[in-house]
C-alpha atoms as a PDB file:
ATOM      1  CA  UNK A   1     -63.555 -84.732  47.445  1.00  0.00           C
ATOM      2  CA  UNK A   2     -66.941 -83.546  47.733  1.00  0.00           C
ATOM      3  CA  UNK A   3     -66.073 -81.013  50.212  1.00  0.00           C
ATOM      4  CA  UNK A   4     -63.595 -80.051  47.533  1.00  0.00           C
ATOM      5  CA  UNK A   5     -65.567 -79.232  45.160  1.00  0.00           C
ATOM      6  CA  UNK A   6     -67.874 -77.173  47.392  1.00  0.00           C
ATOM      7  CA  UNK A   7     -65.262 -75.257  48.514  1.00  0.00           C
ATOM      8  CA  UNK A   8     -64.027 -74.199  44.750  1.00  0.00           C
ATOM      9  CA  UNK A   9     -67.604 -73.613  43.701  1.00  0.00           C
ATOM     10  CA  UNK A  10     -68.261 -71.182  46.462  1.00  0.00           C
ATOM     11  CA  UNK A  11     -64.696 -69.940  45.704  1.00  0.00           C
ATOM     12  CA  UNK A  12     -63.852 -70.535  42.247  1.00  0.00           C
ATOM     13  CA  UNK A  13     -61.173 -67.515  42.251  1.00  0.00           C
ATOM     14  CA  UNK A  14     -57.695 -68.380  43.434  1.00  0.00           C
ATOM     15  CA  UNK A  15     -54.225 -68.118  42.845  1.00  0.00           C
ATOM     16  CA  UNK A  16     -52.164 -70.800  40.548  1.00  0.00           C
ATOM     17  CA  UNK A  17     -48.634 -70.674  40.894  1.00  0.00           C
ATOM     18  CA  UNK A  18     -45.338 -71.738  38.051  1.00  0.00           C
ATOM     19  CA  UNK A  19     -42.275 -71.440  37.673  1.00  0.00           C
ATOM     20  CA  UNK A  20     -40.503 -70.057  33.868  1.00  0.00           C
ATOM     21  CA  UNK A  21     -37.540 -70.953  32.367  1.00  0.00           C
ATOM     22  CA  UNK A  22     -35.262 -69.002  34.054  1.00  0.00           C
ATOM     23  CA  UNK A  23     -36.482 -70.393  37.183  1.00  0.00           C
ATOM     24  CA  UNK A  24     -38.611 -66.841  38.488  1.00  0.00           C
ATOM     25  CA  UNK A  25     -42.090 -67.927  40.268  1.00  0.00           C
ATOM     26  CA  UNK A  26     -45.279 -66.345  38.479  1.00  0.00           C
ATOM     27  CA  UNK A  27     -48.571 -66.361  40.524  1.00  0.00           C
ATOM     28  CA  UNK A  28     -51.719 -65.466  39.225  1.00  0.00           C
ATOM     29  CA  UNK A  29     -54.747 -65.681  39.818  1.00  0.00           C
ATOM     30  CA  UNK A  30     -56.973 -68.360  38.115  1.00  0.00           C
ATOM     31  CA  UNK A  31     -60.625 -69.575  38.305  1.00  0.00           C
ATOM     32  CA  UNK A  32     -62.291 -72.868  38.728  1.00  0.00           C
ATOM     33  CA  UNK A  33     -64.367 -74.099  35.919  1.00  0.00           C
ATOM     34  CA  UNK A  34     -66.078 -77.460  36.868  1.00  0.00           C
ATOM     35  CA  UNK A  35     -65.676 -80.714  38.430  1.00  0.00           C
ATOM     36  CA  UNK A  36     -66.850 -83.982  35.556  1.00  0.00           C
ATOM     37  CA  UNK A  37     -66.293 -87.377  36.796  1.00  0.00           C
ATOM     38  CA  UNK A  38     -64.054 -86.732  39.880  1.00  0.00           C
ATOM     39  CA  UNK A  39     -61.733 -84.392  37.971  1.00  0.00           C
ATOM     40  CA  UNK A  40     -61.371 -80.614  38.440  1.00  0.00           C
ATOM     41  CA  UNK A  41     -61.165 -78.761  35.013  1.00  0.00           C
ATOM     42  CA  UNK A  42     -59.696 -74.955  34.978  1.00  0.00           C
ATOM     43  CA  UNK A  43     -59.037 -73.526  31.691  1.00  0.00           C
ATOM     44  CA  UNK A  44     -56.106 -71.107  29.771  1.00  0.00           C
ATOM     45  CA  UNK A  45     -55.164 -70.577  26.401  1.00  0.00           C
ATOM     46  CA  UNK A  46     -53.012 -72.390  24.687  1.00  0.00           C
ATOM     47  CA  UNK A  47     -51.139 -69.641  23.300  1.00  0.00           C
ATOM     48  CA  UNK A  48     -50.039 -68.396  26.774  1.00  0.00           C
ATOM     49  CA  UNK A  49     -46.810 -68.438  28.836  1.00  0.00           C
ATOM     50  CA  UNK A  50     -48.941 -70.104  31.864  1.00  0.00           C
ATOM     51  CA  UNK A  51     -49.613 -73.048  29.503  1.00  0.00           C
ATOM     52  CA  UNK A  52     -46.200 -74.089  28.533  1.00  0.00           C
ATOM     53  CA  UNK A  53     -45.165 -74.146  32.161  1.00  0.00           C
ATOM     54  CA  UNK A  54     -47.833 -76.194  32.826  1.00  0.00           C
ATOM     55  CA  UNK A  55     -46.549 -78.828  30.611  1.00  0.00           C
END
Protein backbone atom coordinates (compact mmCIF):
# COMPACT_ATOMS: atom_id res chain seq x y z
CA UNK A 1 0.00 0.00 0.00
CA UNK A 2 2.66 2.28 0.82
CA UNK A 3 4.06 2.19 -2.55
CA UNK A 4 0.52 3.13 -3.44
CA UNK A 5 0.27 5.96 -1.98
CA UNK A 6 3.65 7.23 -3.20
CA UNK A 7 2.82 6.63 -6.48
CA UNK A 8 -0.63 8.84 -6.31
CA UNK A 9 1.15 11.55 -4.39
CA UNK A 10 3.80 11.98 -6.99
CA UNK A 11 0.90 11.51 -9.48
CA UNK A 12 -2.21 12.62 -8.03
CA UNK A 13 -3.79 13.36 -11.67
CA UNK A 14 -5.43 10.44 -13.39
CA UNK A 15 -8.23 9.26 -15.19
CA UNK A 16 -11.55 7.73 -13.35
CA UNK A 17 -13.74 5.91 -15.47
CA UNK A 18 -18.15 5.18 -15.25
CA UNK A 19 -20.52 4.11 -16.94
CA UNK A 20 -24.34 6.30 -17.29
CA UNK A 21 -27.55 5.09 -17.58
CA UNK A 22 -27.75 4.37 -20.94
CA UNK A 23 -24.79 2.28 -20.59
CA UNK A 24 -22.06 4.98 -22.61
CA UNK A 25 -18.47 4.95 -20.71
CA UNK A 26 -17.39 8.55 -19.41
CA UNK A 27 -13.65 9.00 -18.51
CA UNK A 28 -12.32 11.85 -16.93
CA UNK A 29 -9.81 12.84 -15.41
CA UNK A 30 -9.73 13.06 -11.54
CA UNK A 31 -7.18 13.90 -8.78
CA UNK A 32 -6.02 12.25 -5.66
CA UNK A 33 -6.70 13.98 -2.46
CA UNK A 34 -5.15 12.02 0.51
CA UNK A 35 -4.61 8.75 2.01
CA UNK A 36 -6.15 8.72 6.25
CA UNK A 37 -5.96 5.46 7.91
CA UNK A 38 -5.24 3.10 4.94
CA UNK A 39 -8.00 4.62 2.79
CA UNK A 40 -7.57 6.73 -0.36
CA UNK A 41 -10.00 9.79 -0.38
CA UNK A 42 -10.69 11.67 -3.93
CA UNK A 43 -13.37 14.14 -3.93
CA UNK A 44 -16.55 15.42 -6.46
CA UNK A 45 -19.56 17.20 -5.92
CA UNK A 46 -22.45 15.89 -5.01
CA UNK A 47 -24.48 17.61 -7.44
CA UNK A 48 -22.65 15.98 -10.41
CA UNK A 49 -23.42 13.25 -12.97
CA UNK A 50 -19.93 11.47 -11.90
CA UNK A 51 -21.42 11.12 -8.39
CA UNK A 52 -24.57 9.30 -9.04
CA UNK A 53 -22.70 6.74 -11.08
CA UNK A 54 -20.57 6.28 -8.44
CA UNK A 55 -23.28 5.11 -6.26
Amino acid sequence: MKEIIAFLYANPIGCLATVDDDGRPHVRPWKFMFEQDGKLWFHTSNSKEVYYQLQ
